[in-house]
Each structure stands twice: as C-alpha cells, then as structure tokens.
PDB file of N, CA and C in Angstrom:
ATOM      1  N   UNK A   1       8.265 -34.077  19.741  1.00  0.00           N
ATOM      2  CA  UNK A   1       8.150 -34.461  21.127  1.00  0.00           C
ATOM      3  C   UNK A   1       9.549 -34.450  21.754  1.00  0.00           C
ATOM      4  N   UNK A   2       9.864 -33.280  22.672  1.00  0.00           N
ATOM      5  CA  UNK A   2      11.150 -33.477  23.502  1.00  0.00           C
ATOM      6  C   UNK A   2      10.828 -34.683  24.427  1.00  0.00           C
ATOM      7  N   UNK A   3      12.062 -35.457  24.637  1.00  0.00           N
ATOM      8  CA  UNK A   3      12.076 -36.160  25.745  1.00  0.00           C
ATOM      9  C   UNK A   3      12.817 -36.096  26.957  1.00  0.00           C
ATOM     10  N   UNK A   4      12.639 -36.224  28.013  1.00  0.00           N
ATOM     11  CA  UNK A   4      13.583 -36.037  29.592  1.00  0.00           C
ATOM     12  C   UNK A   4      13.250 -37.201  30.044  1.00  0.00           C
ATOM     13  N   UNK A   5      14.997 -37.308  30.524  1.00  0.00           N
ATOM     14  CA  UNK A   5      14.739 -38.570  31.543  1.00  0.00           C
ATOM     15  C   UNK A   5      14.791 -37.476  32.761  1.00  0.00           C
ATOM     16  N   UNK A   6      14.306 -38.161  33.798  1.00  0.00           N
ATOM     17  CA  UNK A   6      13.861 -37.078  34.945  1.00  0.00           C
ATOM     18  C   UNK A   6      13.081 -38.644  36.226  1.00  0.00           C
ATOM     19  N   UNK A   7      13.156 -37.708  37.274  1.00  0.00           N
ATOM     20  CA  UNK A   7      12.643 -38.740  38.106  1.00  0.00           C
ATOM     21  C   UNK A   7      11.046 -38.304  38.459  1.00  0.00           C
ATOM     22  N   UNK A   8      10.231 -39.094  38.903  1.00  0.00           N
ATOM     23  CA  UNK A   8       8.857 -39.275  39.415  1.00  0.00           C
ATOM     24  C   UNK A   8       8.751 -39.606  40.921  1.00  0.00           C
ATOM     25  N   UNK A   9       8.010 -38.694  41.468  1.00  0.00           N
ATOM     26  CA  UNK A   9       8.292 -39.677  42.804  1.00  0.00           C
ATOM     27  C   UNK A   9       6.905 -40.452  43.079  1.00  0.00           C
ATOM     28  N   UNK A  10       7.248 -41.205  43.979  1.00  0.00           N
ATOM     29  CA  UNK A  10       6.420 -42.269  44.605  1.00  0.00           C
ATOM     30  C   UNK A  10       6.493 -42.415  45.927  1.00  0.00           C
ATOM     31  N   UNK A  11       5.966 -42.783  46.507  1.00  0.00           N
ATOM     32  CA  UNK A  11       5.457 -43.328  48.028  1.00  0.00           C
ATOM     33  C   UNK A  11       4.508 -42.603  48.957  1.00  0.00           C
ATOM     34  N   UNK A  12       5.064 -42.643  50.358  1.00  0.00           N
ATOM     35  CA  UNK A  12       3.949 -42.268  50.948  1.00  0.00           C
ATOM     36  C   UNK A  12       4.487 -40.802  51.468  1.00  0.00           C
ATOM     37  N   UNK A  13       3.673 -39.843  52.227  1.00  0.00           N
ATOM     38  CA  UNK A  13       4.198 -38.706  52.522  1.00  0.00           C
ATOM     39  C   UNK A  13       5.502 -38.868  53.460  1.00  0.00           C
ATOM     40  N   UNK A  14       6.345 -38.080  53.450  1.00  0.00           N
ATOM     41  CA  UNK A  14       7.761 -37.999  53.978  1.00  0.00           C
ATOM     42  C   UNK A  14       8.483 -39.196  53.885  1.00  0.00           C
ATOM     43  N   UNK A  15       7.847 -39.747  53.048  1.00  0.00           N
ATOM     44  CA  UNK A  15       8.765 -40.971  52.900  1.00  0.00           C
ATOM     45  C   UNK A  15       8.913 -41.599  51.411  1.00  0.00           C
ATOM     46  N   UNK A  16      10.024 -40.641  50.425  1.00  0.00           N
ATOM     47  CA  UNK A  16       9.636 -40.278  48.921  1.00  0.00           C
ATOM     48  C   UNK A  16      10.812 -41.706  48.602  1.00  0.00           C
ATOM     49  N   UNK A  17      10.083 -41.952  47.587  1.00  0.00           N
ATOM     50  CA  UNK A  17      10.889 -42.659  46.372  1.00  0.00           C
ATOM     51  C   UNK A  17      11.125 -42.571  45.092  1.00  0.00           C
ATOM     52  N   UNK A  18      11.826 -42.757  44.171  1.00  0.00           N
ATOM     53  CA  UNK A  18      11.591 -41.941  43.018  1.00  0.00           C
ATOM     54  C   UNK A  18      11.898 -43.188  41.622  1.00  0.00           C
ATOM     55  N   UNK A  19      11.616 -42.854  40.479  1.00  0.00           N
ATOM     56  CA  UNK A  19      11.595 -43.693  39.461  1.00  0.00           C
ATOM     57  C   UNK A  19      12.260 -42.989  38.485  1.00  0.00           C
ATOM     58  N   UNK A  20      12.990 -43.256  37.837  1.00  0.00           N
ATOM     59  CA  UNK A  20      13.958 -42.423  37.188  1.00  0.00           C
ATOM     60  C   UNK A  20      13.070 -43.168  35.665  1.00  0.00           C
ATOM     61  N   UNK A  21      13.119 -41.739  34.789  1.00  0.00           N
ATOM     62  CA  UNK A  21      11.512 -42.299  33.813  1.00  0.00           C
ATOM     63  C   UNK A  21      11.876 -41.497  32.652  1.00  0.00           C
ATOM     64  N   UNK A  22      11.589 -41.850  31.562  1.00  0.00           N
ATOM     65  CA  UNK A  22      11.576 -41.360  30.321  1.00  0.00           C
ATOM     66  C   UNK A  22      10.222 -40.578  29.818  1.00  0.00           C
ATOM     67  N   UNK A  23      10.166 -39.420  29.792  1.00  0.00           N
ATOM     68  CA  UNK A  23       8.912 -38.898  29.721  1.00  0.00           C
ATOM     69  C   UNK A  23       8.935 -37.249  28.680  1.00  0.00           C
ATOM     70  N   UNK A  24       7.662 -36.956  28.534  1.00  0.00           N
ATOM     71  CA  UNK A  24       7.285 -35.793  27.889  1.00  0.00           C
ATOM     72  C   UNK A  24       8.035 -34.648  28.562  1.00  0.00           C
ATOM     73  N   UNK A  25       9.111 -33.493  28.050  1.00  0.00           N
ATOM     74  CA  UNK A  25       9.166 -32.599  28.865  1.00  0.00           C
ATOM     75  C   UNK A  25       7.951 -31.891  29.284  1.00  0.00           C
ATOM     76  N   UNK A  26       6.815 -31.489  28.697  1.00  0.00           N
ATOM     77  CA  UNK A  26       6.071 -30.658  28.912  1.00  0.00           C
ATOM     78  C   UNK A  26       5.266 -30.890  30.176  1.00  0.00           C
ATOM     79  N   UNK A  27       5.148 -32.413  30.105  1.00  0.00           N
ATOM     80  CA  UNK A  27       3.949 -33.095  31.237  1.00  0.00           C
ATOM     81  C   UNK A  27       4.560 -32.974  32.946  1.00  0.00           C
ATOM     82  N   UNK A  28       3.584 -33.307  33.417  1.00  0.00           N
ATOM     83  CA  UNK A  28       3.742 -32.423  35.541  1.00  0.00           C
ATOM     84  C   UNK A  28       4.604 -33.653  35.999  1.00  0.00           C
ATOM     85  N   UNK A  29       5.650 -33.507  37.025  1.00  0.00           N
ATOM     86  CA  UNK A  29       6.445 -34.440  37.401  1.00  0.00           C
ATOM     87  C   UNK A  29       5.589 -35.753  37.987  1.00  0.00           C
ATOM     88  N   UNK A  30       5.093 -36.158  38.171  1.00  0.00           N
ATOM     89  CA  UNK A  30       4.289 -37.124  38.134  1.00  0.00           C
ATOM     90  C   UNK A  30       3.086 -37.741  37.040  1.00  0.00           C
ATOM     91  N   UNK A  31       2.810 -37.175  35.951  1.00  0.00           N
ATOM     92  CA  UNK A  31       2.041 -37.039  35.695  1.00  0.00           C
ATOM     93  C   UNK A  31       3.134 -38.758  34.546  1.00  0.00           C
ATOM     94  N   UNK A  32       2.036 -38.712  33.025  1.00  0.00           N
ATOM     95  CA  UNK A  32       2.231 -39.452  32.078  1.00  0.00           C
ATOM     96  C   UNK A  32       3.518 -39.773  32.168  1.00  0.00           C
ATOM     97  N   UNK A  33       4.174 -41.108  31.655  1.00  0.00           N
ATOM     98  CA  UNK A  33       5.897 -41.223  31.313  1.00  0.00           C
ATOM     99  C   UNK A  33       5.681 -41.990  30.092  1.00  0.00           C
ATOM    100  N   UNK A  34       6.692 -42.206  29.666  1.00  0.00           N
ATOM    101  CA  UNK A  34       6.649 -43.193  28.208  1.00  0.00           C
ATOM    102  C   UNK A  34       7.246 -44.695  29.003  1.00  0.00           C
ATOM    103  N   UNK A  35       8.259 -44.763  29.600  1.00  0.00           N
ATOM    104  CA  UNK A  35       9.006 -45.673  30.415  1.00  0.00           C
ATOM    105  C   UNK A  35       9.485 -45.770  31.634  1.00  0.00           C
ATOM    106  N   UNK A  36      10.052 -46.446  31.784  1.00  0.00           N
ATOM    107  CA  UNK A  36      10.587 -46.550  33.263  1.00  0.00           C
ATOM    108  C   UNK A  36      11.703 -47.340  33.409  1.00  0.00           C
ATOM    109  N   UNK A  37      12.744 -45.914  33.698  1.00  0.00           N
ATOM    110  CA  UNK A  37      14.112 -46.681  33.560  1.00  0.00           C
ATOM    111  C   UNK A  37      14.897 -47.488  34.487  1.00  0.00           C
ATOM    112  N   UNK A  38      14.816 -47.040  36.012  1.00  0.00           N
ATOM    113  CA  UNK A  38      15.162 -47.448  36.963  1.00  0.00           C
ATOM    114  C   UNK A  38      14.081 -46.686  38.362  1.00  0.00           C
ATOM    115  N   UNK A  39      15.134 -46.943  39.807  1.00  0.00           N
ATOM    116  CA  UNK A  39      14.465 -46.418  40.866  1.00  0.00           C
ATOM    117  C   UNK A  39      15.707 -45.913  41.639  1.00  0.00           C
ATOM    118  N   UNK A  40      15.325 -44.808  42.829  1.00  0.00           N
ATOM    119  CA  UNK A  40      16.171 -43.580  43.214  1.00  0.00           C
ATOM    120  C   UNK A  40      15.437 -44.519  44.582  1.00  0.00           C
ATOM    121  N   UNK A  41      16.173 -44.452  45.702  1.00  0.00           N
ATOM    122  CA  UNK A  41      15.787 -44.611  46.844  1.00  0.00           C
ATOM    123  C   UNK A  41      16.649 -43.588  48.154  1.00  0.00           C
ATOM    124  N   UNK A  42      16.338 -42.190  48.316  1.00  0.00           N
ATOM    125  CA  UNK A  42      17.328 -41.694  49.091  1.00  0.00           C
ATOM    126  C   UNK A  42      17.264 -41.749  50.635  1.00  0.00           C
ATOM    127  N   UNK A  43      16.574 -42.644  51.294  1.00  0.00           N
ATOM    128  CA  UNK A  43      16.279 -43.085  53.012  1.00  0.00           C
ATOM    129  C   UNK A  43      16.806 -43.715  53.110  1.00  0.00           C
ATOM    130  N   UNK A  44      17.544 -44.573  52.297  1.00  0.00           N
ATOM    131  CA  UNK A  44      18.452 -45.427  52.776  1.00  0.00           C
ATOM    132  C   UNK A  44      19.905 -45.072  52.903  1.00  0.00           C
ATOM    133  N   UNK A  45      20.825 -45.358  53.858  1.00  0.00           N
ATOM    134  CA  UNK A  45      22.246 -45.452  53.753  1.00  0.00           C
ATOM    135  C   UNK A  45      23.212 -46.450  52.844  1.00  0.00           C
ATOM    136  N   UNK A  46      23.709 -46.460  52.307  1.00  0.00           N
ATOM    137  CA  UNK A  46      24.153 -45.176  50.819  1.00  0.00           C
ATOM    138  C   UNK A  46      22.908 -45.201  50.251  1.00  0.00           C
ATOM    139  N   UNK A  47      22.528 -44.119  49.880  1.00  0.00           N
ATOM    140  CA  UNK A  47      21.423 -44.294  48.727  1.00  0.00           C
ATOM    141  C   UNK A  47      21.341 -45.202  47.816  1.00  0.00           C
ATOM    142  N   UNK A  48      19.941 -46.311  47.584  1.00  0.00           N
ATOM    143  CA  UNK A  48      19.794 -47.096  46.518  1.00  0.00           C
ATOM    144  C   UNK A  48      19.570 -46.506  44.792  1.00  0.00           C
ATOM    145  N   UNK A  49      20.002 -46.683  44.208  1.00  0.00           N
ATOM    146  CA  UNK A  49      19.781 -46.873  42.922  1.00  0.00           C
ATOM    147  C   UNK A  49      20.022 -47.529  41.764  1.00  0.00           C
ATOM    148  N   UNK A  50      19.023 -47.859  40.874  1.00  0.00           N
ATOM    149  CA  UNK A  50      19.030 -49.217  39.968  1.00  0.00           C
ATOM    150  C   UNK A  50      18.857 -48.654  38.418  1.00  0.00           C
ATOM    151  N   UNK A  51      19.459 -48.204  37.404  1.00  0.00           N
ATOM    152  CA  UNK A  51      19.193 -47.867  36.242  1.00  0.00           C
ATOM    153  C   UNK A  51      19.477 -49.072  35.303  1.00  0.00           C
ATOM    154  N   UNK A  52      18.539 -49.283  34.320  1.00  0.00           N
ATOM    155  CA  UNK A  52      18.605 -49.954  32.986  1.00  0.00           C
ATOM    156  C   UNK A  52      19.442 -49.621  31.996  1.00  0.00           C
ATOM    157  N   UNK A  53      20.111 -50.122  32.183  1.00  0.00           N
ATOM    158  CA  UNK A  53      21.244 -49.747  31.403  1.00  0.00           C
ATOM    159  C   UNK A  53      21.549 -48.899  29.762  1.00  0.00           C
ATOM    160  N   UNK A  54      20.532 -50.909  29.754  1.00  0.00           N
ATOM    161  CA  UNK A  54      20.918 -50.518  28.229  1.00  0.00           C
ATOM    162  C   UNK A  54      19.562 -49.617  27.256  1.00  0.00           C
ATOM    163  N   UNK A  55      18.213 -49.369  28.211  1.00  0.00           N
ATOM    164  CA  UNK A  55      17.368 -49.015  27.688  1.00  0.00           C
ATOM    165  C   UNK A  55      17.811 -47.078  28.102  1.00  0.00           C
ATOM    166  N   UNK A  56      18.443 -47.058  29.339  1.00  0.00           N
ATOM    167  CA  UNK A  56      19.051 -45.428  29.372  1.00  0.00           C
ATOM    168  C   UNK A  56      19.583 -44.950  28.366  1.00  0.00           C
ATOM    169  N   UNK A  57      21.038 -46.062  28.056  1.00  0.00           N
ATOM    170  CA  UNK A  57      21.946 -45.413  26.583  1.00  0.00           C
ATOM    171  C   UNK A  57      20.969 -45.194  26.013  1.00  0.00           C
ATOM    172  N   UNK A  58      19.768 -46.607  25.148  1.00  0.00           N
ATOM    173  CA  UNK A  58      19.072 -45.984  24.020  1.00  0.00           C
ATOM    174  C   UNK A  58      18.383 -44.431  24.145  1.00  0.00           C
ATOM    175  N   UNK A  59      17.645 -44.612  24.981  1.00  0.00           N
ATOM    176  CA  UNK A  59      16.984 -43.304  25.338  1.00  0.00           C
ATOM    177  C   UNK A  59      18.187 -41.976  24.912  1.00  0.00           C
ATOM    178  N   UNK A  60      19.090 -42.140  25.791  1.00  0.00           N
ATOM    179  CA  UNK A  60      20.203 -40.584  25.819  1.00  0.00           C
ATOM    180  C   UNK A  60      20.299 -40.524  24.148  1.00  0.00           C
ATOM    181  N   UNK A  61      21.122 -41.980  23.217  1.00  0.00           N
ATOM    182  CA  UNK A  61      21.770 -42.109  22.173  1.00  0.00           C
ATOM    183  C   UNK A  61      20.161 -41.455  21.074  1.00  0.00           C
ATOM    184  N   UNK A  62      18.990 -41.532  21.449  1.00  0.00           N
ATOM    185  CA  UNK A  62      18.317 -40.713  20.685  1.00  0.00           C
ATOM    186  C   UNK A  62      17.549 -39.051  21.008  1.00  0.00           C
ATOM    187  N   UNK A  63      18.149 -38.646  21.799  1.00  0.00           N
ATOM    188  CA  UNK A  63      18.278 -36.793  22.102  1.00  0.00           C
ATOM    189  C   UNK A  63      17.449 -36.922  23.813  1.00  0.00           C
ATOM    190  N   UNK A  64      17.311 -37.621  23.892  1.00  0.00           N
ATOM    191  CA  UNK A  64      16.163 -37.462  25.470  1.00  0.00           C
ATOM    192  C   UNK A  64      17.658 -36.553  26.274  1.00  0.00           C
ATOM    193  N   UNK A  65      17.162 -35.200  26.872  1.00  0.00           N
ATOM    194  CA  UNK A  65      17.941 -34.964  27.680  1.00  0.00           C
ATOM    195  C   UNK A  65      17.514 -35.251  29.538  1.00  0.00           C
ATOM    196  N   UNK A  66      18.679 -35.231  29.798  1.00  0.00           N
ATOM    197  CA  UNK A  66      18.359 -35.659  31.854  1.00  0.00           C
ATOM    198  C   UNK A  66      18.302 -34.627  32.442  1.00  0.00           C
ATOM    199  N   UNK A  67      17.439 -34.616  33.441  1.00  0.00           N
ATOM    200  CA  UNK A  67      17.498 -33.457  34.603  1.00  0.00           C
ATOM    201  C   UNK A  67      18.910 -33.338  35.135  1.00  0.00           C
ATOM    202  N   UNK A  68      19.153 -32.409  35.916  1.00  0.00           N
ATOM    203  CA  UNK A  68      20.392 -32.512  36.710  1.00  0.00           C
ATOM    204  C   UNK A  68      20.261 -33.697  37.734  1.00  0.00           C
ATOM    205  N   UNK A  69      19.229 -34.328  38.297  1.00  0.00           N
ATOM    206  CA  UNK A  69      19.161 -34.872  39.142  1.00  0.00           C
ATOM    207  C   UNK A  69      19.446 -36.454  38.344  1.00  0.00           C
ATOM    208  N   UNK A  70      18.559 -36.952  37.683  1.00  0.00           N
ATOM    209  CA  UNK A  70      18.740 -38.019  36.662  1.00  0.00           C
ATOM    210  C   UNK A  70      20.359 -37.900  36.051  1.00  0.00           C
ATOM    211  N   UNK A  71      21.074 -36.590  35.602  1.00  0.00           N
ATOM    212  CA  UNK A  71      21.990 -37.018  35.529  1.00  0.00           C
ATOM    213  C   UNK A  71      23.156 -37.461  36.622  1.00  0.00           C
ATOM    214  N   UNK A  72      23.329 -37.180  37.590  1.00  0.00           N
ATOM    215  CA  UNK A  72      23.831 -37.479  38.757  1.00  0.00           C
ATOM    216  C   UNK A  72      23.851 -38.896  39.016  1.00  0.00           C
ATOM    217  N   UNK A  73      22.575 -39.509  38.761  1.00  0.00           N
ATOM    218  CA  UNK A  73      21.979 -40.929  39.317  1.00  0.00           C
ATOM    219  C   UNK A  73      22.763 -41.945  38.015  1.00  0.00           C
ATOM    220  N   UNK A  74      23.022 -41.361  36.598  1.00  0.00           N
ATOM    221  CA  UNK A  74      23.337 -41.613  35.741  1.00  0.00           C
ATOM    222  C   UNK A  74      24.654 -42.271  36.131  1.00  0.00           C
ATOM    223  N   UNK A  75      25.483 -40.808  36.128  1.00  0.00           N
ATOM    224  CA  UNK A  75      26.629 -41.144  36.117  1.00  0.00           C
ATOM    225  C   UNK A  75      27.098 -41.618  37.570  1.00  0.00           C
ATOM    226  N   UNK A  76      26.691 -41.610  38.734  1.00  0.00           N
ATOM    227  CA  UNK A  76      26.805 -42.775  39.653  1.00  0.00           C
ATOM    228  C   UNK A  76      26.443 -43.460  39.491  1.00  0.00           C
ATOM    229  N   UNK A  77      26.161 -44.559  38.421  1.00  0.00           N
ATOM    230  CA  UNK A  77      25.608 -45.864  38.076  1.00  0.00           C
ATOM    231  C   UNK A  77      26.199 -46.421  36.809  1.00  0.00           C
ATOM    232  N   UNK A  78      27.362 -45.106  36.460  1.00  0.00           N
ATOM    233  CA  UNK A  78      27.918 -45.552  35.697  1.00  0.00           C
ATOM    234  C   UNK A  78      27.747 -45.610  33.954  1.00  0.00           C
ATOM    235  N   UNK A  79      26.128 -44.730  34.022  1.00  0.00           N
ATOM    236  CA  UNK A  79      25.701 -45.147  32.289  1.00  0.00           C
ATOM    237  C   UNK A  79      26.575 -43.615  31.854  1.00  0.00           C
ATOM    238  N   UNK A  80      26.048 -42.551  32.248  1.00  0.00           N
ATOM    239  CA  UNK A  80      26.493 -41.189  31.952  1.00  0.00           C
ATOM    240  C   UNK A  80      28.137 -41.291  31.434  1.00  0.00           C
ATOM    241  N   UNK A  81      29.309 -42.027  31.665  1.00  0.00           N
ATOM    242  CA  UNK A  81      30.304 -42.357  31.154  1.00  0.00           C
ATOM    243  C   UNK A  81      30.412 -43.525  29.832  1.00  0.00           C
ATOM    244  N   UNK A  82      29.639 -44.313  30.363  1.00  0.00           N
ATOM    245  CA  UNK A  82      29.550 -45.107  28.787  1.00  0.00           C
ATOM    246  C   UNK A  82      28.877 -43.644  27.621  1.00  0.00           C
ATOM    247  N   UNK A  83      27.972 -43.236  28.097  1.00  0.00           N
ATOM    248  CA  UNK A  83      27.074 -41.996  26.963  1.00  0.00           C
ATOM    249  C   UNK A  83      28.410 -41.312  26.155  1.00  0.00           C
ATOM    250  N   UNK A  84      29.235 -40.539  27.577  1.00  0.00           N
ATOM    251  CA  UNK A  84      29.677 -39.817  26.955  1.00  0.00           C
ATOM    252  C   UNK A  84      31.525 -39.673  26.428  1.00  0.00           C
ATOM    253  N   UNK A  85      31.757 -41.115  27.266  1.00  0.00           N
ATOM    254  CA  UNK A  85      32.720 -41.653  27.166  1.00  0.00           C
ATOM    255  C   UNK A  85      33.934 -41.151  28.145  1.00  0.00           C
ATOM    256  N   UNK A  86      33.709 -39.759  29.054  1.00  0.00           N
ATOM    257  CA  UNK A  86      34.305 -39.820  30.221  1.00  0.00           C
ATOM    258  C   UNK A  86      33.769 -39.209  31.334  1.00  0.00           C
ATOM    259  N   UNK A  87      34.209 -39.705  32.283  1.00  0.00           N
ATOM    260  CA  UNK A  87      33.702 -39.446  33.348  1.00  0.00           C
ATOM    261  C   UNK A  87      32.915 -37.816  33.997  1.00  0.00           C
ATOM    262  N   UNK A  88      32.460 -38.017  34.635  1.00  0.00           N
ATOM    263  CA  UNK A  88      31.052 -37.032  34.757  1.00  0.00           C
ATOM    264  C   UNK A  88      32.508 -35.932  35.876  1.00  0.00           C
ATOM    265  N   UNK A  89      31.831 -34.768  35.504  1.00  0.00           N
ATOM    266  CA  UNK A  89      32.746 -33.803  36.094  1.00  0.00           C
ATOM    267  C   UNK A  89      32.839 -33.937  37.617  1.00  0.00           C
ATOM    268  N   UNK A  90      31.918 -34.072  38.456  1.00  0.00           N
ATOM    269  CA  UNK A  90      31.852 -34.492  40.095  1.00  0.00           C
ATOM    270  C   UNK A  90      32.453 -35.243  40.442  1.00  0.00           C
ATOM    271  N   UNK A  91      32.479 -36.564  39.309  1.00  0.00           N
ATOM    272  CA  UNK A  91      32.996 -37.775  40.470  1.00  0.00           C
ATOM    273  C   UNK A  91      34.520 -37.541  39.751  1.00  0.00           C
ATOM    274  N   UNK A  92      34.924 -37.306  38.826  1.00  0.00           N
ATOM    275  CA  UNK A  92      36.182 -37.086  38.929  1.00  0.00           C
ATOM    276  C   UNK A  92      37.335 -36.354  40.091  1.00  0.00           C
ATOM    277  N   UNK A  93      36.604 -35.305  40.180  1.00  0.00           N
ATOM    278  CA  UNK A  93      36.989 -34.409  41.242  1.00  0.00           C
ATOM    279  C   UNK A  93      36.977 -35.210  42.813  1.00  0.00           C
ATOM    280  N   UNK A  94      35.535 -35.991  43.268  1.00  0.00           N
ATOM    281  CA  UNK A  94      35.590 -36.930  44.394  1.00  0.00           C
ATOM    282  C   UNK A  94      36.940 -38.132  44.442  1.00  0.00           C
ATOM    283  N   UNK A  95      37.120 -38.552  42.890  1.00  0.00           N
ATOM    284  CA  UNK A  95      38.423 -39.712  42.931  1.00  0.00           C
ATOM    285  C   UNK A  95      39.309 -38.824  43.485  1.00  0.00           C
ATOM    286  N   UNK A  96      39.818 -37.506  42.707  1.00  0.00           N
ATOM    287  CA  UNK A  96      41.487 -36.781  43.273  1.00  0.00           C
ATOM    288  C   UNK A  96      40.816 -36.691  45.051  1.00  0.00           C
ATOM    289  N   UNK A  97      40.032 -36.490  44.809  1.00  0.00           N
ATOM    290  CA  UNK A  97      39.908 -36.115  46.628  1.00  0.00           C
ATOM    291  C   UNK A  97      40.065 -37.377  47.147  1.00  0.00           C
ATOM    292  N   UNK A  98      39.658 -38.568  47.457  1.00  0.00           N
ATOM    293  CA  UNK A  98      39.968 -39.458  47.799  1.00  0.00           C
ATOM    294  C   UNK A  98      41.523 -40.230  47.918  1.00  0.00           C
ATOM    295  N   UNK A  99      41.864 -40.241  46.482  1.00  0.00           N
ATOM    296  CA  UNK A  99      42.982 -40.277  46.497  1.00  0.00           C
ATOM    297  C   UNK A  99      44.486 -39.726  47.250  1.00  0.00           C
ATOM    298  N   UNK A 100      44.131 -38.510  47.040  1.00  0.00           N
ATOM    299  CA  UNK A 100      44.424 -37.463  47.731  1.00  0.00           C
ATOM    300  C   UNK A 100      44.886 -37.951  49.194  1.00  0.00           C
ATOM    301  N   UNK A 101      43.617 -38.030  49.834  1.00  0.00           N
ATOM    302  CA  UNK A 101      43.432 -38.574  50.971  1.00  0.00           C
ATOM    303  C   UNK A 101      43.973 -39.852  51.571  1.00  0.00           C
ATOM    304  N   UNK A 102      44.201 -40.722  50.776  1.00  0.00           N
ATOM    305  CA  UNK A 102      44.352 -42.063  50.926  1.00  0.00           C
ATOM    306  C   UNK A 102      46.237 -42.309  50.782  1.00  0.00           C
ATOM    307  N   UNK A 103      46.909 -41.194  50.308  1.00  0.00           N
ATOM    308  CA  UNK A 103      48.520 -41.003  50.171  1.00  0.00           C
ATOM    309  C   UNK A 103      48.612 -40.561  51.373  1.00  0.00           C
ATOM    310  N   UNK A 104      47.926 -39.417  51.678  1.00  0.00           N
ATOM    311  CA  UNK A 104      48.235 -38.825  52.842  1.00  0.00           C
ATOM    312  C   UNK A 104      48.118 -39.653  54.204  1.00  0.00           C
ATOM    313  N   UNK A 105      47.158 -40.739  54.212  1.00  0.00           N
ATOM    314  CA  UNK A 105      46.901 -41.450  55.512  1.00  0.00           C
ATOM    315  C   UNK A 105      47.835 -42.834  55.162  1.00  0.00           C
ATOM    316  N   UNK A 106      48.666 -42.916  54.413  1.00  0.00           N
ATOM    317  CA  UNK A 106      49.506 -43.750  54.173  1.00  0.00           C
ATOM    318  C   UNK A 106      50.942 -43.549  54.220  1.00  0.00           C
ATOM    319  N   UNK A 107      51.201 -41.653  54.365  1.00  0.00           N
ATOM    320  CA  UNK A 107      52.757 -40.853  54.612  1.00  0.00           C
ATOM    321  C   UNK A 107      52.603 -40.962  56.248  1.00  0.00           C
ATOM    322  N   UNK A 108      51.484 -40.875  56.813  1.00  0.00           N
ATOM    323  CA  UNK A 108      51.416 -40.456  58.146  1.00  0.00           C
ATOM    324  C   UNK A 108      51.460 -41.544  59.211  1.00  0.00           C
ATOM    325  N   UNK A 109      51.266 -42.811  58.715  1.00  0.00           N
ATOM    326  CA  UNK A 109      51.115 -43.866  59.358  1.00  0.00           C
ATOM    327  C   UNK A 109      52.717 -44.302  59.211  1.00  0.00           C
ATOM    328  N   UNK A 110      53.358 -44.172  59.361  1.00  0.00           N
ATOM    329  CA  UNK A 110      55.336 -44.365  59.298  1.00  0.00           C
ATOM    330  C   UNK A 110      55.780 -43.862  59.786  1.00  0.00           C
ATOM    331  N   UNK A 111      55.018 -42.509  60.053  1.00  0.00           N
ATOM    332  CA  UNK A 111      55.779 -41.309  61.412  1.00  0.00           C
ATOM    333  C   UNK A 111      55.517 -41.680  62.758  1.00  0.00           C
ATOM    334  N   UNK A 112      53.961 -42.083  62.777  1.00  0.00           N
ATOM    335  CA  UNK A 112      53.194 -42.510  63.773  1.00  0.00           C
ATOM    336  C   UNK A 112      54.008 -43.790  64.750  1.00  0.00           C
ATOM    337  N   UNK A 113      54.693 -44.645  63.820  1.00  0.00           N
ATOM    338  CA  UNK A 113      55.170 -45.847  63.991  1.00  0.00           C
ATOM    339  C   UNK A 113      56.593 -45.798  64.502  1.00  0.00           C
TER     340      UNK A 113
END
C-alpha cells in the first residue's frame, strides 16, 4: 500500500476548503483517507493552515510521500524542515529576497534624511 499525504477538498461550491490527509495513492481525491492530518483554508487573507505535527513526521518518517501541494503546506508550517532537516527550497530563496529587501530599505532611508 503506497501512501500520500495530499489534500481533500471540502465545502461548498466556489467556496473550497481542503484537509490535508493521509491516504491510498490509488483512491479519487476525495474519496477513502486513512487520516487526517490538518486543514488548508485558501479564502482567507494569509491563507489558514493547521498541520499535526507530530502525526505528519510519523506518516513522512514511514515512506508516505506528499503532493506538491501538501508539500508546500508542509514546509510553511514548518514540519517539511524538521523531516528533512533543512529548509524547503522556496522559502529559502523568499528569506534572501526579503532580506535583501529589508538592507536596501534601511541604506535608503539615510539618504532620504
């Protein structure tokens, strides 16, 4: 039995929610799950999301692989770096950019002055 963590959605039409779920690869995105790890909420500003921490590691630490999407939600929540012990390739790249950003609006504010 492969396993995927992967999301499910839920709610009402145009107005989706999702459950980030431990399930059969083979079975229909909604269909059967084994668990239920957290919830994806993307209507809201910043997007909500809630993962279980410690039942995710177990899951990953025994072969379940993540969608691209589940992994994303992962490692913005922080488990995907405990898994793999560094940081997820995206948000690394978002810190230098920020950073980045945050020298620069700090050289420019002294000229300004």
């Amino acid at each position: 039995m492969a396993v995927r963590i992967r999301l499910r959605r839920i709610g009402k039409k145009k107005q989706p929610q999702y459950r980030v779920v431990a399930a059969e690869s083979a079975g229909p995105r909604d269909g059967r799950f084994i668990e239920v790890l957290g919830h994806y909420n993307p209507r809201v500003h910043p997007s909500a999301m809630s993962v279980n921490e410690e039942r995710a590691l177990w899951w990953l630490h025994r072969g379940a692989q993540p969608s691209d999407t589940a992994r994303h939600i992962l490692a913005k929540t922080g488990v995907w770096e405990k898994f793999t012990g560094k940081p997820a390739p995206f948000q690394a790249a978002a810190e230098a950019v920020e950073v980045a950003s945050e020298t620069e609006g700090s050289e420019a504010s002294p000229q300004a002055g």
